[in-house]
N, C-alpha and C. Protein backbone atom coordinates (compact mmCIF):
# COMPACT_ATOMS: atom_id res chain seq x y z
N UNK A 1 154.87 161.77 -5.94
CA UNK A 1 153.75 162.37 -6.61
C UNK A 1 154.16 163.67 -7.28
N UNK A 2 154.93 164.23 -6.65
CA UNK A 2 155.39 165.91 -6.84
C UNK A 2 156.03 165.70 -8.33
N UNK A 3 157.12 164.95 -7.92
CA UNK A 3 157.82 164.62 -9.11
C UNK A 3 157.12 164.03 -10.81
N UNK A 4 156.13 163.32 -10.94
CA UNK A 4 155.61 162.68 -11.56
C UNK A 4 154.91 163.64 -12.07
N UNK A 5 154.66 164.88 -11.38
CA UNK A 5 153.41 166.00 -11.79
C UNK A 5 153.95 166.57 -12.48
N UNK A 6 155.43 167.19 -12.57
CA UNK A 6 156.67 167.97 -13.59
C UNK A 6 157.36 166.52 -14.64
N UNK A 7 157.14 165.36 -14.17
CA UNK A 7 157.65 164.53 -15.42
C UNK A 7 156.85 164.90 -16.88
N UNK A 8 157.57 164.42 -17.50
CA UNK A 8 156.83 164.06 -19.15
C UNK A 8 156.01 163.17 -19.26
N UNK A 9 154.96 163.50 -20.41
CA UNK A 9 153.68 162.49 -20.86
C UNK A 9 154.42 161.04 -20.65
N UNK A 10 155.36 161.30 -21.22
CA UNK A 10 155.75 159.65 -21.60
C UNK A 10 156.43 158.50 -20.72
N UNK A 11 156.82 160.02 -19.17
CA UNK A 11 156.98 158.46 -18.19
C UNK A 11 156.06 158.49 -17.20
N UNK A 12 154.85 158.96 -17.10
CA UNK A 12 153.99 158.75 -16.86
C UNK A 12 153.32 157.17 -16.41
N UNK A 13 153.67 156.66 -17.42
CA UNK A 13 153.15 154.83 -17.44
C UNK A 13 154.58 154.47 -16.28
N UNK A 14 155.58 155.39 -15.86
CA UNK A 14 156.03 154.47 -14.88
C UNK A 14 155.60 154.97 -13.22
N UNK A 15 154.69 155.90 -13.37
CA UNK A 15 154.28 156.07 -12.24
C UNK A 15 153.97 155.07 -10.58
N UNK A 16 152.77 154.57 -11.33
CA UNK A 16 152.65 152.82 -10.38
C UNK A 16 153.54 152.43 -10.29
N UNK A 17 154.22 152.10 -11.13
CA UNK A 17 155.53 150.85 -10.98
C UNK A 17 156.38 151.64 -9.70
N UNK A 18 156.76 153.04 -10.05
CA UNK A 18 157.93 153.73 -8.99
C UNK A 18 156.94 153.56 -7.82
N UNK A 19 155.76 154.28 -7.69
CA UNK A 19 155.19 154.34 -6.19
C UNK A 19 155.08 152.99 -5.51
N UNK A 20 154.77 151.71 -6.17
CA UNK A 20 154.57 150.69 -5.68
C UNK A 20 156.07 150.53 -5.11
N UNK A 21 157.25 150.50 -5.87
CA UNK A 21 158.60 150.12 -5.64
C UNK A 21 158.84 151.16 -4.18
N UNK A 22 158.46 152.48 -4.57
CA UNK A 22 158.92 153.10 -3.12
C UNK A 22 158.34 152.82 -1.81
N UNK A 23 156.77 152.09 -2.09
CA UNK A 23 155.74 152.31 -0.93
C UNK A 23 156.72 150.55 -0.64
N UNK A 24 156.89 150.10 -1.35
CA UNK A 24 157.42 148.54 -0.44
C UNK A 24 158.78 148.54 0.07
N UNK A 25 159.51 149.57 -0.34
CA UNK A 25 160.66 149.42 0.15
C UNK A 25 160.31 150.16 1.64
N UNK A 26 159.46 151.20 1.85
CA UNK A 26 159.30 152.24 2.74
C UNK A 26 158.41 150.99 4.23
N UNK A 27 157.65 150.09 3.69
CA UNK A 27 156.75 149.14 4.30
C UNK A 27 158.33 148.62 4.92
N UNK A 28 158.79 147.99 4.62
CA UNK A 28 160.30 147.29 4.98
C UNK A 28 161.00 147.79 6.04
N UNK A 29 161.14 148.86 5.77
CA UNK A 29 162.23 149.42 6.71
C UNK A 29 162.21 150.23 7.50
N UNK A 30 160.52 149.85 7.38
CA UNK A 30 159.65 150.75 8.74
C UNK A 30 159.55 150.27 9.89
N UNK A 31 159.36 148.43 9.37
CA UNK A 31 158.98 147.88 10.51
C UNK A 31 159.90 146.62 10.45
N UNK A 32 161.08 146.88 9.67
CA UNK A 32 162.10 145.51 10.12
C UNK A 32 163.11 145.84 11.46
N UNK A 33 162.82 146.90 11.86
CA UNK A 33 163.64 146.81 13.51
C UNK A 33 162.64 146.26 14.71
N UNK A 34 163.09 147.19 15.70
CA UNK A 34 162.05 146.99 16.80
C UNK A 34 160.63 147.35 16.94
N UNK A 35 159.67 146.19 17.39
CA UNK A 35 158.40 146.61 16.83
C UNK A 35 157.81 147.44 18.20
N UNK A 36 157.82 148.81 17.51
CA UNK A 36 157.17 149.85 17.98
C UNK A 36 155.13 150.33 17.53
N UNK A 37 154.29 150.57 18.22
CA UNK A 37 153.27 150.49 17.73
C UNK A 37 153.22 151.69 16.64
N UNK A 38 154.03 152.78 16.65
CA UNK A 38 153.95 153.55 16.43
C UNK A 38 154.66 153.49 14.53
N UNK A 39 155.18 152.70 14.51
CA UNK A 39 156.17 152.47 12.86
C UNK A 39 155.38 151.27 12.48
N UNK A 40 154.61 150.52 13.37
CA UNK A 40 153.60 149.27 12.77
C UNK A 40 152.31 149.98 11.47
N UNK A 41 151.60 151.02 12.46
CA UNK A 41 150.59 151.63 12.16
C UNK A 41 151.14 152.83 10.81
N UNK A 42 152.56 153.01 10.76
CA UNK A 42 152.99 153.80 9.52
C UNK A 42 153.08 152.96 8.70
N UNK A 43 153.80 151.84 8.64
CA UNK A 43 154.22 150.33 7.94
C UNK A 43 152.41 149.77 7.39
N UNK A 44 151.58 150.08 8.19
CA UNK A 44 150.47 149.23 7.77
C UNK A 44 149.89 150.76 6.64
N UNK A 45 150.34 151.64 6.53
CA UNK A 45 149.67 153.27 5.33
C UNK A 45 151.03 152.61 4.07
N UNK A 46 152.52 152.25 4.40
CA UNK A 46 152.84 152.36 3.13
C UNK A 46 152.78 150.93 2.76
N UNK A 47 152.21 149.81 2.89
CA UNK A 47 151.49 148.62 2.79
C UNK A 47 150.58 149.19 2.13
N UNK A 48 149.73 149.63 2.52
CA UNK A 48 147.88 150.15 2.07
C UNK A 48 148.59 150.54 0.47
N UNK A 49 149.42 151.70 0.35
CA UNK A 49 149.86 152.37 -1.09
C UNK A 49 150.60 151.39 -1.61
N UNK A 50 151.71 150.44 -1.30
CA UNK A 50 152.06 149.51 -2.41
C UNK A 50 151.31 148.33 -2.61
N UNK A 51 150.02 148.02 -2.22
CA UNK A 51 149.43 147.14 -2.84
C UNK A 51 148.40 148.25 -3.63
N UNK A 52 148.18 149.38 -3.36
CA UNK A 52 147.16 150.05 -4.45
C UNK A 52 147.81 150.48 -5.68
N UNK A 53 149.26 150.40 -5.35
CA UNK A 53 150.09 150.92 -6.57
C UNK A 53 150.90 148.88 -7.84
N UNK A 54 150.57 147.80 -7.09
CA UNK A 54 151.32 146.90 -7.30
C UNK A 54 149.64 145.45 -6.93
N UNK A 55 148.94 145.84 -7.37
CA UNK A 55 147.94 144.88 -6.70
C UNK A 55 148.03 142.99 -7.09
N UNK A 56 149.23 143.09 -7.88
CA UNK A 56 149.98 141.91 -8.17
C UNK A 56 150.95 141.17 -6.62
N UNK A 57 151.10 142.40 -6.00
CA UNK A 57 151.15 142.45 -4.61
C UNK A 57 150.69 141.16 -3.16
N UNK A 58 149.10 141.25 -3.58
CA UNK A 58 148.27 140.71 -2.82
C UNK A 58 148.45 138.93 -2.86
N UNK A 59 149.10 138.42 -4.42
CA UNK A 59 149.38 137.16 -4.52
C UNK A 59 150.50 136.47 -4.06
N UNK A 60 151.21 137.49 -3.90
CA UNK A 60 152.21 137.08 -2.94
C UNK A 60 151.82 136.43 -1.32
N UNK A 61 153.08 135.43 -0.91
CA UNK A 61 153.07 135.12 0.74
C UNK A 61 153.59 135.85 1.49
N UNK A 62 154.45 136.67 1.03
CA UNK A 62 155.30 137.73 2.00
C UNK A 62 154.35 138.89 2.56
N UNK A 63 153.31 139.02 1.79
CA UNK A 63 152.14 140.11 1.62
C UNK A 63 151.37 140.17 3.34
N UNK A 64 151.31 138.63 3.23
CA UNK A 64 149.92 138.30 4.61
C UNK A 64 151.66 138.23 5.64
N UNK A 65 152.40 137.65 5.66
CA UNK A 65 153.47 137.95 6.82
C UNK A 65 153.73 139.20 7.02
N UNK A 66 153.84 140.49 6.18
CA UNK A 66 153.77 141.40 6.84
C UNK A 66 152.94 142.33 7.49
N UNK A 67 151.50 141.74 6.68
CA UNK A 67 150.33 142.43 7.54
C UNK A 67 150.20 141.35 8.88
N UNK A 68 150.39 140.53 9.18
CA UNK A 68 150.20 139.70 10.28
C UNK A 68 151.78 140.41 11.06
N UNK A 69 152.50 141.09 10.76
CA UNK A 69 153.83 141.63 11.62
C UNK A 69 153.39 142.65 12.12
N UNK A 70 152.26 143.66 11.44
CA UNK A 70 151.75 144.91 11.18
C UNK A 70 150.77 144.58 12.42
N UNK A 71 150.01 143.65 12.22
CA UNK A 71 148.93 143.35 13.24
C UNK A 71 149.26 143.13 14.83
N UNK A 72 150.50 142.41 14.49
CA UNK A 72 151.02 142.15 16.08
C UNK A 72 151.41 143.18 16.82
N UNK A 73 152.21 143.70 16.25
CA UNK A 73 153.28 144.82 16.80
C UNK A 73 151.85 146.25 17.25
N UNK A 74 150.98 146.28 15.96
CA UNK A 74 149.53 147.27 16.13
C UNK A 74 148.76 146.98 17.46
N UNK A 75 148.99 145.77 17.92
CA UNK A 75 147.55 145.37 18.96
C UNK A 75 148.50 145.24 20.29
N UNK A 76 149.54 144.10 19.98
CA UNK A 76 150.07 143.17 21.24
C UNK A 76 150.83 144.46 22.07
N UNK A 77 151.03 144.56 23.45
CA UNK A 77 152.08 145.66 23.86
C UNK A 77 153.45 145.33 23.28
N UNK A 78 153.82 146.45 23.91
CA UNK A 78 155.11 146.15 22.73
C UNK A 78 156.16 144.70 22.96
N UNK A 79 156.68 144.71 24.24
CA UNK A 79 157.29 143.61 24.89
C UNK A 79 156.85 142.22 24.51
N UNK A 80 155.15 141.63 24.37
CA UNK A 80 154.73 140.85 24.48
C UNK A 80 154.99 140.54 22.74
N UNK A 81 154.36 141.63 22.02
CA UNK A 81 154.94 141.58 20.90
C UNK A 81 156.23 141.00 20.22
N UNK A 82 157.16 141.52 20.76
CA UNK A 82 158.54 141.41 20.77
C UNK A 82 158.66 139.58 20.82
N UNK A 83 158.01 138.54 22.40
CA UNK A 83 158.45 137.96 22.71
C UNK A 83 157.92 136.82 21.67
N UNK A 84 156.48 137.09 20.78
CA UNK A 84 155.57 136.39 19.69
C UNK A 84 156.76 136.34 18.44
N UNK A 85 157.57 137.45 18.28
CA UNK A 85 158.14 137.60 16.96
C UNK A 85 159.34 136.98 17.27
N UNK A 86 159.93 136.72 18.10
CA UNK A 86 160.64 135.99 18.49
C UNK A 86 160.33 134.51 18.36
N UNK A 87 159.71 133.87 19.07
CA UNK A 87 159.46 132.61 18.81
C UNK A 87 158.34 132.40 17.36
N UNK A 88 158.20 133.52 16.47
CA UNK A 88 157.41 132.75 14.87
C UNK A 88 158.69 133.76 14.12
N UNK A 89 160.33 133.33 13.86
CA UNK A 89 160.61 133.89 13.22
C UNK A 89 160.47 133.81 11.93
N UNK A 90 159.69 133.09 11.19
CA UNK A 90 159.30 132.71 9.78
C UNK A 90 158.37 134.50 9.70
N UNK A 91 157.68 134.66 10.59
CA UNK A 91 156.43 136.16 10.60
C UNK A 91 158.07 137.50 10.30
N UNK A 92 158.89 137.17 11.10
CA UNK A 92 159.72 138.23 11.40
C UNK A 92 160.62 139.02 10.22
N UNK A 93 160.76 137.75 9.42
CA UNK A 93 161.87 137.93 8.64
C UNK A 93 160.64 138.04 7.18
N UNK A 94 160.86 139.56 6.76
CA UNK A 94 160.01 139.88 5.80
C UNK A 94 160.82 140.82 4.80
N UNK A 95 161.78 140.16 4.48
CA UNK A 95 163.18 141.00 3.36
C UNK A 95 162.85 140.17 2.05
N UNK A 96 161.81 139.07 2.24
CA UNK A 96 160.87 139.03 0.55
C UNK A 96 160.50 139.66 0.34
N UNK A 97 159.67 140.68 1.08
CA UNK A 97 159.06 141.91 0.42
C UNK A 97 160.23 142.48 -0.64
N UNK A 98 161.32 142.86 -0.43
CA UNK A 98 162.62 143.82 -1.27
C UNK A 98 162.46 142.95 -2.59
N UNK A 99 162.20 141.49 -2.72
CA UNK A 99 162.11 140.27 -3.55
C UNK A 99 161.04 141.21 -5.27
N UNK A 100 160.29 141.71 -4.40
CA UNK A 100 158.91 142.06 -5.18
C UNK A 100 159.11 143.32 -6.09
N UNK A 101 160.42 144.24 -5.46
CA UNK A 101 160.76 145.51 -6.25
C UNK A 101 160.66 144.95 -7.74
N UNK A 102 160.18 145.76 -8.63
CA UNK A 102 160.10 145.36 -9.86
C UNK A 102 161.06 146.52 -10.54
N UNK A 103 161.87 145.87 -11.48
CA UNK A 103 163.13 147.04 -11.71
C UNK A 103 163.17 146.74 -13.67
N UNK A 104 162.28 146.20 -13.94
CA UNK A 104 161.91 145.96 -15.55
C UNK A 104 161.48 147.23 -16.23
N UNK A 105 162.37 147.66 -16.77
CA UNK A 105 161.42 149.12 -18.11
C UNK A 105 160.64 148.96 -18.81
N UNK A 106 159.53 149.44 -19.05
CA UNK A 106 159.28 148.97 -20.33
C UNK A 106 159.35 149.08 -21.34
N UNK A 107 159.48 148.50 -22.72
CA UNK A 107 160.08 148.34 -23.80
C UNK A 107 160.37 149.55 -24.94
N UNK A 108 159.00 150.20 -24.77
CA UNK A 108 159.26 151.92 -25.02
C UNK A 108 159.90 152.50 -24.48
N UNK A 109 160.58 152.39 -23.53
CA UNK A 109 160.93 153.69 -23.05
C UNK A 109 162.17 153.08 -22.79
N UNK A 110 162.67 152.14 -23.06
CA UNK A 110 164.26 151.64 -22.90
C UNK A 110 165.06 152.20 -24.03
């Protein structure tokens, strides 16, 4: 945000695009280790900002696997958690999200 406030008029239009790209990479690698309740419930705020920044986001399948990773790890204790993500590793493995970074300029400003 800081940064974007001292950018120029003209990259302005890449604002969304960067915050969405940072809030999904930040969703990722919050909660691709051990599920702690405590990095679930951070993972589920930079989720909240890259779908408000990327709402192209929401059509995705990787989208509902990581709020359903977000949900488990948020509610289940942690252990029990652990032993769910274990046996649904299809829920676990959420490195599609990185899939979604959008790294296209746009045509002005290339």
């Amino acid at each position: 945000e800081r940064a974007f406030a001292q950018a120029p008029a003209s990259l302005q239009s890449l604002k969304k695009h960067s915050l969405g790209n940072i809030y999904k990479y930040l969703t990722y690698k919050t909660i691709q280790g051990y599920p702690l309740r405590q990095s679930s419930l951070v993972a589920a705020r930079y989720l909240w900002n890259a779908i408000l920044n990327d709402l192209n986001l929401l059509q995705t399948r990787v989208i509902w696997k990581v709020l359903l990773k977000v949900i488990i790890v948020a509610i289940l204790p942690e252990q029990f958690a652990l032993k769910v993500l274990e046996k649904l590793p299809q829920i676990s493995n959420i490195s599609a999200l990185l899939v979604h970074i959008k790294i296209d300029i746009p045509k002005n400003l290339a």
